[in-house]
PDB file of N, CA and C in Angstrom:
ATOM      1  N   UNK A   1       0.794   6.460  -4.474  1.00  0.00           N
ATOM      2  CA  UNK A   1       0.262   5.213  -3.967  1.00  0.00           C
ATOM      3  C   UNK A   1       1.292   4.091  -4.033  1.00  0.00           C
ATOM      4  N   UNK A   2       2.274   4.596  -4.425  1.00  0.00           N
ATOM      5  CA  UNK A   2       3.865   3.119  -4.090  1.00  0.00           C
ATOM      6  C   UNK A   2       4.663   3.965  -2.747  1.00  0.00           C
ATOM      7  N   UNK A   3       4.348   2.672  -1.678  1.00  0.00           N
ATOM      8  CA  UNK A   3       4.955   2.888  -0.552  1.00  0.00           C
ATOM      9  C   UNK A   3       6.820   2.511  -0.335  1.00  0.00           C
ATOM     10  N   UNK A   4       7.051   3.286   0.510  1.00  0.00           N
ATOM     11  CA  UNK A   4       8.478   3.870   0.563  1.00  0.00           C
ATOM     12  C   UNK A   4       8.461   3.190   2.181  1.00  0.00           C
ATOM     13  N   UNK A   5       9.461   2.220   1.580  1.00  0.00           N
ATOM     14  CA  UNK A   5      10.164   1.741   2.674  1.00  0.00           C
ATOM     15  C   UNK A   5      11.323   0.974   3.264  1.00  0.00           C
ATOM     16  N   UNK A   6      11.994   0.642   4.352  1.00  0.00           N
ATOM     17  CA  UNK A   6      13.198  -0.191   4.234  1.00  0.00           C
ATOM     18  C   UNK A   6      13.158  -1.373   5.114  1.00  0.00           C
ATOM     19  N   UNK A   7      14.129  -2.113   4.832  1.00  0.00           N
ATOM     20  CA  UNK A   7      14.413  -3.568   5.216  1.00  0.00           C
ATOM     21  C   UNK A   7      15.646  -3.624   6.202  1.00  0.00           C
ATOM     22  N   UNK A   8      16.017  -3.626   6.837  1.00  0.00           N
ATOM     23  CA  UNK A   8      17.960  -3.280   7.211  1.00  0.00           C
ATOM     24  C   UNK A   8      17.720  -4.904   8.474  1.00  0.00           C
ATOM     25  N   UNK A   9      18.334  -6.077   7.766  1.00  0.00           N
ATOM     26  CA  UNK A   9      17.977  -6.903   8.740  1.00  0.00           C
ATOM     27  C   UNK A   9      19.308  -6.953   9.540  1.00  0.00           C
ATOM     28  N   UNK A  10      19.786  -6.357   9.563  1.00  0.00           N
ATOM     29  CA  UNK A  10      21.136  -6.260  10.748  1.00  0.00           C
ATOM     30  C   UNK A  10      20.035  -5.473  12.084  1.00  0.00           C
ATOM     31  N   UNK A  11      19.609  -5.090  12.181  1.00  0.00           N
ATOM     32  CA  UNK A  11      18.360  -4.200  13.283  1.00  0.00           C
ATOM     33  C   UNK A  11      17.713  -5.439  13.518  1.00  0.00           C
ATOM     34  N   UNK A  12      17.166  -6.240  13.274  1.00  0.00           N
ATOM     35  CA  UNK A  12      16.652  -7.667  13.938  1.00  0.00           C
ATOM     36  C   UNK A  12      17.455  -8.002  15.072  1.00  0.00           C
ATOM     37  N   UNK A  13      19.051  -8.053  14.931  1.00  0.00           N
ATOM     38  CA  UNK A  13      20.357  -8.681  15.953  1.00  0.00           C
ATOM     39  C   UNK A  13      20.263  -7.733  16.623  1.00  0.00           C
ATOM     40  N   UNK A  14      19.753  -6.685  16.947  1.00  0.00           N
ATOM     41  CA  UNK A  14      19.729  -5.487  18.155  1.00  0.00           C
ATOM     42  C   UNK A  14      18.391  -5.625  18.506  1.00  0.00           C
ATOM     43  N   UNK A  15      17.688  -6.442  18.638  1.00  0.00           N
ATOM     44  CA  UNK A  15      16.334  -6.293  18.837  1.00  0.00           C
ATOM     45  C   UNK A  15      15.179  -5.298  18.644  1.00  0.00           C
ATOM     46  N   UNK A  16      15.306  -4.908  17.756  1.00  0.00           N
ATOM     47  CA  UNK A  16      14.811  -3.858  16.773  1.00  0.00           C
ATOM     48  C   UNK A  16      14.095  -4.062  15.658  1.00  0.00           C
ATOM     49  N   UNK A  17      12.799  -3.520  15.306  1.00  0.00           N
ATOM     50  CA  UNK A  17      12.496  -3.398  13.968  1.00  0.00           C
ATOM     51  C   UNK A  17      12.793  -3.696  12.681  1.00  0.00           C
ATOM     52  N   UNK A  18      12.823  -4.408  12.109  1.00  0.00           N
ATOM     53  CA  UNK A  18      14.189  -4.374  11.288  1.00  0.00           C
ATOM     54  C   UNK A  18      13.193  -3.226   9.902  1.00  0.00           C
ATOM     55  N   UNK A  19      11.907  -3.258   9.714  1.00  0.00           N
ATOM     56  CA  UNK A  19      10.919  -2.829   8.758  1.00  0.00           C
ATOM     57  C   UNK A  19      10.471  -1.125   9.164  1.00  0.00           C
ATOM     58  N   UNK A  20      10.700  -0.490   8.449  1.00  0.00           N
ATOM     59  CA  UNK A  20      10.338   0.928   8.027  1.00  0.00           C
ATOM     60  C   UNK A  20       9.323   1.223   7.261  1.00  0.00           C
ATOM     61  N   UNK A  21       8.474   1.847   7.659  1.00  0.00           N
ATOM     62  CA  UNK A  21       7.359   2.569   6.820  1.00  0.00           C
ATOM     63  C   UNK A  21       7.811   4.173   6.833  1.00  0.00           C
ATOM     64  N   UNK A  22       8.310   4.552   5.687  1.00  0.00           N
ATOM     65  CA  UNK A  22       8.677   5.523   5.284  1.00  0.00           C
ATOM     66  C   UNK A  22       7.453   6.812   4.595  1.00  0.00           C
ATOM     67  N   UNK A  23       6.566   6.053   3.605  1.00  0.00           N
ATOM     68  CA  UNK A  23       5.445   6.929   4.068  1.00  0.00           C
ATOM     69  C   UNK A  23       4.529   7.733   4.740  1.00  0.00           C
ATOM     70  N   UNK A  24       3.958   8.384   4.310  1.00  0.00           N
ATOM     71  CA  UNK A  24       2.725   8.704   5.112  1.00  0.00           C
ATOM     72  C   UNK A  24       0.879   8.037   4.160  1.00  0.00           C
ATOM     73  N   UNK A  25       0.395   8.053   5.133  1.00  0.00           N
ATOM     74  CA  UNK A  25      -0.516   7.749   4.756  1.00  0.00           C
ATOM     75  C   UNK A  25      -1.624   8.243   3.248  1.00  0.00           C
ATOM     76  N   UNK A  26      -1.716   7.284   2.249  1.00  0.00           N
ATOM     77  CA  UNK A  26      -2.481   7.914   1.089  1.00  0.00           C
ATOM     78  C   UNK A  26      -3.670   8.761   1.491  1.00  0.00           C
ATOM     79  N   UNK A  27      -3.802   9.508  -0.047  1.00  0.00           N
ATOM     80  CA  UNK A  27      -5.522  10.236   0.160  1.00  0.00           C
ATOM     81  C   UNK A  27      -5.873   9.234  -0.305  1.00  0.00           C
ATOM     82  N   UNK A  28      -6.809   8.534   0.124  1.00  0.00           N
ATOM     83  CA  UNK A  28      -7.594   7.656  -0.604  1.00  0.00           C
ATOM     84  C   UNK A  28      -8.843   8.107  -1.021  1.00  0.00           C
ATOM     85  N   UNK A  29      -8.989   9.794  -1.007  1.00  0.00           N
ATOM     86  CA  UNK A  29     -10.371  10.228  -1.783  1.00  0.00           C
ATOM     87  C   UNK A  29      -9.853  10.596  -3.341  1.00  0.00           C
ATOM     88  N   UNK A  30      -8.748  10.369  -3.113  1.00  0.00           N
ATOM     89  CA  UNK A  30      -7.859  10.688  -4.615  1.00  0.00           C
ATOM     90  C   UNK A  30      -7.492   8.986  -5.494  1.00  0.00           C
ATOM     91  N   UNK A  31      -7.806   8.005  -4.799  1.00  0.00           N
ATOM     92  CA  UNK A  31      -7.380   7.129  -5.260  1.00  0.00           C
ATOM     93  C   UNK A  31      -8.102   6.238  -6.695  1.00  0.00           C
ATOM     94  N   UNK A  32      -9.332   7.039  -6.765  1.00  0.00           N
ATOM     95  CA  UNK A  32      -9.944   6.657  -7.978  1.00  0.00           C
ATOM     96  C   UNK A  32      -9.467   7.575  -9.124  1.00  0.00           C
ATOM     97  N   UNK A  33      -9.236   8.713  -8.686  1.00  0.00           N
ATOM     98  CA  UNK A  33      -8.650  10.182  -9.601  1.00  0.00           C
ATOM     99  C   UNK A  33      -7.545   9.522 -10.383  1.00  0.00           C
ATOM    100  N   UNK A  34      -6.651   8.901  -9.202  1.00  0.00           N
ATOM    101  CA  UNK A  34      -4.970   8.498  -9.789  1.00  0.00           C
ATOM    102  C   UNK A  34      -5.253   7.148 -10.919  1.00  0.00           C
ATOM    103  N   UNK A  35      -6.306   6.635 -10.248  1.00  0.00           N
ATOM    104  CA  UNK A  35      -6.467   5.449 -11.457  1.00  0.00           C
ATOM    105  C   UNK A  35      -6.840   5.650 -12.942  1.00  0.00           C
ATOM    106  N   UNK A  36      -7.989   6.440 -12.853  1.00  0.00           N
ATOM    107  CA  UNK A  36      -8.568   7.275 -14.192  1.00  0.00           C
ATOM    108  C   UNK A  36      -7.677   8.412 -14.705  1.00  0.00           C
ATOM    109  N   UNK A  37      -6.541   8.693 -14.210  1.00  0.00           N
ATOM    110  CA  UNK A  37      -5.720   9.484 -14.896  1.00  0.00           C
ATOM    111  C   UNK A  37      -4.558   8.789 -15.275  1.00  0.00           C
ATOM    112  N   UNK A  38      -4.135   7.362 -15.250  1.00  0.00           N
ATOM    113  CA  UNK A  38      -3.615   6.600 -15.660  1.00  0.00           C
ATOM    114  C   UNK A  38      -4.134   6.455 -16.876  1.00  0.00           C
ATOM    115  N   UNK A  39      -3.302   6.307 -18.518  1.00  0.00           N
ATOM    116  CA  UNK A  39      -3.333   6.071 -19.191  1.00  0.00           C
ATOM    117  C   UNK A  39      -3.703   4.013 -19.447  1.00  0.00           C
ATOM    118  N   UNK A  40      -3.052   3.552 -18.784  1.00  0.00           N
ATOM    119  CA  UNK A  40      -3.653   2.186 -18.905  1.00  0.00           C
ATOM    120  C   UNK A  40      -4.973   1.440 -17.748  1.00  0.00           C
ATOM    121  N   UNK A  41      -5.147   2.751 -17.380  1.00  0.00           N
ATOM    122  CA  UNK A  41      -6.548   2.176 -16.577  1.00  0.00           C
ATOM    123  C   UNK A  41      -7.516   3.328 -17.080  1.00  0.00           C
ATOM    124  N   UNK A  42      -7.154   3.892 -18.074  1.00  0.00           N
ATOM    125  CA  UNK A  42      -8.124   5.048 -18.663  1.00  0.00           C
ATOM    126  C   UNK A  42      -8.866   4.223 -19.642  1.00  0.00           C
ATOM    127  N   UNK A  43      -7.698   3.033 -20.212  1.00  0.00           N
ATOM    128  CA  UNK A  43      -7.869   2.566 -21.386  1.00  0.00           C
ATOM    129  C   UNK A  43      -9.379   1.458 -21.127  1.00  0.00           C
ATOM    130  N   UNK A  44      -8.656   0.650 -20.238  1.00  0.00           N
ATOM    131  CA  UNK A  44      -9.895  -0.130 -19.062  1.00  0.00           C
ATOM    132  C   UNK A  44     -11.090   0.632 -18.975  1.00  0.00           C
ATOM    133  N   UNK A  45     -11.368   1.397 -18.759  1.00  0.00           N
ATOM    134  CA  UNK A  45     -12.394   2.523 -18.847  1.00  0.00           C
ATOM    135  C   UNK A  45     -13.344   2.479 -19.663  1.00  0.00           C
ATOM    136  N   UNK A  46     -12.515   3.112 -20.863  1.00  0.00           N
ATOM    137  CA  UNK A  46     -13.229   3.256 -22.062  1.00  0.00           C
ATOM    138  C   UNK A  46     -13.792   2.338 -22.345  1.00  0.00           C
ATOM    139  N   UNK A  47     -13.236   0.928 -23.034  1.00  0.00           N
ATOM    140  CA  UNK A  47     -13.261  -0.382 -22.755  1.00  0.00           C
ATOM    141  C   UNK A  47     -14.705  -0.883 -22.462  1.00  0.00           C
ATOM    142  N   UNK A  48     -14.303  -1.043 -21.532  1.00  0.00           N
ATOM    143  CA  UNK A  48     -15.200  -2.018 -20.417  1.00  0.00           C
ATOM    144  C   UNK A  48     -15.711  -0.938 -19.157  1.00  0.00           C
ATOM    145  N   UNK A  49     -16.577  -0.191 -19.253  1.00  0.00           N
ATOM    146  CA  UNK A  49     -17.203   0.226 -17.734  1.00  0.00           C
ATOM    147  C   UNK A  49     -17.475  -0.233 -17.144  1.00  0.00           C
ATOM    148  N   UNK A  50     -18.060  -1.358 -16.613  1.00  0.00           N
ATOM    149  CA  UNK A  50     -18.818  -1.561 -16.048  1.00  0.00           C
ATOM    150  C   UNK A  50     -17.856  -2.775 -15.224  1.00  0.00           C
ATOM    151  N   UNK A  51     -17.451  -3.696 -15.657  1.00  0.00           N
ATOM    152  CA  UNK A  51     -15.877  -4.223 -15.140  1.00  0.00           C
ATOM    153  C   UNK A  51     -14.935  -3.028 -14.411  1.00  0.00           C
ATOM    154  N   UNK A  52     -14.881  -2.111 -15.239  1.00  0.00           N
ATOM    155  CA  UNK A  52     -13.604  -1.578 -14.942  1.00  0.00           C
ATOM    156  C   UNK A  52     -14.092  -0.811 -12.807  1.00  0.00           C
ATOM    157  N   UNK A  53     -15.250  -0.413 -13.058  1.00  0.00           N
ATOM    158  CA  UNK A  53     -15.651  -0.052 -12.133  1.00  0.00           C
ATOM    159  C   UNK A  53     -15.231  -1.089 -10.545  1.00  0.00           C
ATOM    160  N   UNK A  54     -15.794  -2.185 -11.419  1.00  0.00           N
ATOM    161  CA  UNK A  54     -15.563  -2.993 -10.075  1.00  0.00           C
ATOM    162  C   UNK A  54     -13.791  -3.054  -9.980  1.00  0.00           C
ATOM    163  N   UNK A  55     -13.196  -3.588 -10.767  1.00  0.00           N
ATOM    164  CA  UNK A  55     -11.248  -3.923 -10.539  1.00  0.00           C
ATOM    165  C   UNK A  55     -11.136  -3.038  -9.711  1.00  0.00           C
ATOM    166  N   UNK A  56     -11.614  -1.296 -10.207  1.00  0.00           N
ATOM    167  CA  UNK A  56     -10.923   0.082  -9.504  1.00  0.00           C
ATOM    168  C   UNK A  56     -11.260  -0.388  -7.996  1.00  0.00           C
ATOM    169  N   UNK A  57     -12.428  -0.581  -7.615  1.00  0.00           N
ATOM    170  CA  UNK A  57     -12.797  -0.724  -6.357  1.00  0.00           C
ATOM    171  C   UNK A  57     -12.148  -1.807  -5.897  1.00  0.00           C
ATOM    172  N   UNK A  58     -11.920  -2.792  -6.246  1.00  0.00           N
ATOM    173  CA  UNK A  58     -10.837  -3.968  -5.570  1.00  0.00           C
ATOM    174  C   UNK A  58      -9.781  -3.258  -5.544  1.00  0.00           C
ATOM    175  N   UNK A  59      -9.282  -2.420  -6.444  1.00  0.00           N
ATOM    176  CA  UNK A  59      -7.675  -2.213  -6.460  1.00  0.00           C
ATOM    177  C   UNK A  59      -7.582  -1.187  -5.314  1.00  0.00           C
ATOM    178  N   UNK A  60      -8.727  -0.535  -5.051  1.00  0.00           N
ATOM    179  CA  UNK A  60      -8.456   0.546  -3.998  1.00  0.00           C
ATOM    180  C   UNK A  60      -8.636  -0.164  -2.492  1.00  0.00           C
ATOM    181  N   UNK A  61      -9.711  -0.944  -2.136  1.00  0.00           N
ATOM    182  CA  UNK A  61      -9.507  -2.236  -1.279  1.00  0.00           C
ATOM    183  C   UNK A  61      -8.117  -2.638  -1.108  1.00  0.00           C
ATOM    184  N   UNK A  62      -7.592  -3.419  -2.202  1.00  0.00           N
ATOM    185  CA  UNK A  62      -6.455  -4.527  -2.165  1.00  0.00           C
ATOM    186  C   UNK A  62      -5.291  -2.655  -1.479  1.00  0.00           C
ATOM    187  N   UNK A  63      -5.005  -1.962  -2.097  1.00  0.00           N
ATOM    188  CA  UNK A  63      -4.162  -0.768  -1.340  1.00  0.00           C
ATOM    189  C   UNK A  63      -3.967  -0.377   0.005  1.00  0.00           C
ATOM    190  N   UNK A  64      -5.496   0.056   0.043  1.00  0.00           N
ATOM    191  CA  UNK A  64      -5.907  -0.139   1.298  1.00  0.00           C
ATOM    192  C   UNK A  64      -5.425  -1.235   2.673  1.00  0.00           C
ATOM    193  N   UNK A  65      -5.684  -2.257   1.836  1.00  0.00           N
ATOM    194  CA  UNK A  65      -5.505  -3.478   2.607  1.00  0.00           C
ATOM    195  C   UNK A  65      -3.129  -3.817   2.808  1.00  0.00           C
ATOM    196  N   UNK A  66      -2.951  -3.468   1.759  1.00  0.00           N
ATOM    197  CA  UNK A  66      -1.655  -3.253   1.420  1.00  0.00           C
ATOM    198  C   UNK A  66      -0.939  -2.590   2.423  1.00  0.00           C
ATOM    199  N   UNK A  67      -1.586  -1.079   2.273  1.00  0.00           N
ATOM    200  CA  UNK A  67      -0.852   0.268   3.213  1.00  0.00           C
ATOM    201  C   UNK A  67      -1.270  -0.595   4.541  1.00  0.00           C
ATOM    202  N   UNK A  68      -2.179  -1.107   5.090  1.00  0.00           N
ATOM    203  CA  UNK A  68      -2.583  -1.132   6.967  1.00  0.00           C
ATOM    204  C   UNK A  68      -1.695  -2.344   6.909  1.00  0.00           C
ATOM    205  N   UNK A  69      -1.260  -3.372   5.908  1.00  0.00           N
ATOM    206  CA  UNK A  69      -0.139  -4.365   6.835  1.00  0.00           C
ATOM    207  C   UNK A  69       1.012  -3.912   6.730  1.00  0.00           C
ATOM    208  N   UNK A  70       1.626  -2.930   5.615  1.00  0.00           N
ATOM    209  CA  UNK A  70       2.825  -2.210   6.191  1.00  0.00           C
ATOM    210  C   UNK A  70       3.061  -1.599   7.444  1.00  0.00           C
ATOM    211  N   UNK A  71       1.733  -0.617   8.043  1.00  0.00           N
ATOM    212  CA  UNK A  71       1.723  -0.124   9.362  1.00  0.00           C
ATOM    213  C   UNK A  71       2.111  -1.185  10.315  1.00  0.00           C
ATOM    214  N   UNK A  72       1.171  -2.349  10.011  1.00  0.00           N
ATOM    215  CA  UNK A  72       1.444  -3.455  11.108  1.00  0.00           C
ATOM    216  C   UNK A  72       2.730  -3.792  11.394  1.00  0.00           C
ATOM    217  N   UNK A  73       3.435  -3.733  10.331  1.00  0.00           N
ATOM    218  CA  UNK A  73       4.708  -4.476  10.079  1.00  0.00           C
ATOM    219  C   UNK A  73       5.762  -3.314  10.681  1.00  0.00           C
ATOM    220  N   UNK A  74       5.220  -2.315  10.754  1.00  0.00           N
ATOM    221  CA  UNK A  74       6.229  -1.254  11.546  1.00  0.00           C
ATOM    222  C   UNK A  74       5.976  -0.938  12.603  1.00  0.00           C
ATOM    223  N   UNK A  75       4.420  -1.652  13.367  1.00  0.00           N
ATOM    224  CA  UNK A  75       4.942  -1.653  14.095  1.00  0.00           C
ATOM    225  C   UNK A  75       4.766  -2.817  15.498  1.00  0.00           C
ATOM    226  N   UNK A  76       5.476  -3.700  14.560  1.00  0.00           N
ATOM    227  CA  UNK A  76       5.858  -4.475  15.893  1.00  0.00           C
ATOM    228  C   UNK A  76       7.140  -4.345  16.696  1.00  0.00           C
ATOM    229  N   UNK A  77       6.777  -5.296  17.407  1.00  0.00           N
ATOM    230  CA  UNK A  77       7.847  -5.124  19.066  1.00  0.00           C
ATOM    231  C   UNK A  77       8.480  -5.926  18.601  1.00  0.00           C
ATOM    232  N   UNK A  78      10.153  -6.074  18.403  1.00  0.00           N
ATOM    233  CA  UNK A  78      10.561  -7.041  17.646  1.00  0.00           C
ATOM    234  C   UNK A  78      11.573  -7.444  18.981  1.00  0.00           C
ATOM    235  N   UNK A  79      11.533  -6.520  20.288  1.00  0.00           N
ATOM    236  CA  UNK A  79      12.492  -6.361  21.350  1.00  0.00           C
ATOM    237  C   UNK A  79      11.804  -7.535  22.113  1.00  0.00           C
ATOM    238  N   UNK A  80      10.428  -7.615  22.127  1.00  0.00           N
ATOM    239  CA  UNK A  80       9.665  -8.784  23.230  1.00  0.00           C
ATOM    240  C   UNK A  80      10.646 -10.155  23.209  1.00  0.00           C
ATOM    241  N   UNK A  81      10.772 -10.719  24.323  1.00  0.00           N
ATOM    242  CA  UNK A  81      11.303 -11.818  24.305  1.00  0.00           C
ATOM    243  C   UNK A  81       9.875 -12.631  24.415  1.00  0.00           C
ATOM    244  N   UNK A  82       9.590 -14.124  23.617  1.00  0.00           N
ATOM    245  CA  UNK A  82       8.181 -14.748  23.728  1.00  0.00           C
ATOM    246  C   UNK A  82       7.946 -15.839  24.850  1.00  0.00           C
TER     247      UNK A  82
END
């Protein structure tokens, strides 16, 4: 769930992309799994249930929301003149 990607702003001056999405897309039916098998969101857990429940669900939201503006960001037309 840490996205892989590059920056190369010399590709802007060629009218190009300059942003890479190097990933592929998460499982996000796994994305509560990866949290609860984290040792510091296990801890959250134990803790606090009933909190912890809700953060997980924002944090999988806020990812969510994360991964689709990287897509965006790869893919614009950076060639359009406006």
């Amino acid at each position: 769930y840490w996205h892989l990607w590059r920056y190369n702003p010399t590709l802007e001056a060629e009218g190009k992309n300059p942003f890479q999405l190097d990933s592929k897309e998460p499982n996000w039916a796994d994305f509560q799994g990866f949290l609860k098998g984290e040792v510091r969101y296990a801890s959250v857990m134990k803790q606090y249930p009933a909190e912890a429940e809700e953060l997980f669900k924002a944090a999988e939201e806020n990812a969510k929301w994360r991964y689709n503006s990287y897509k965006r960001l790869a893919k614009e037309n950076w060639g359009a003149a406006e």
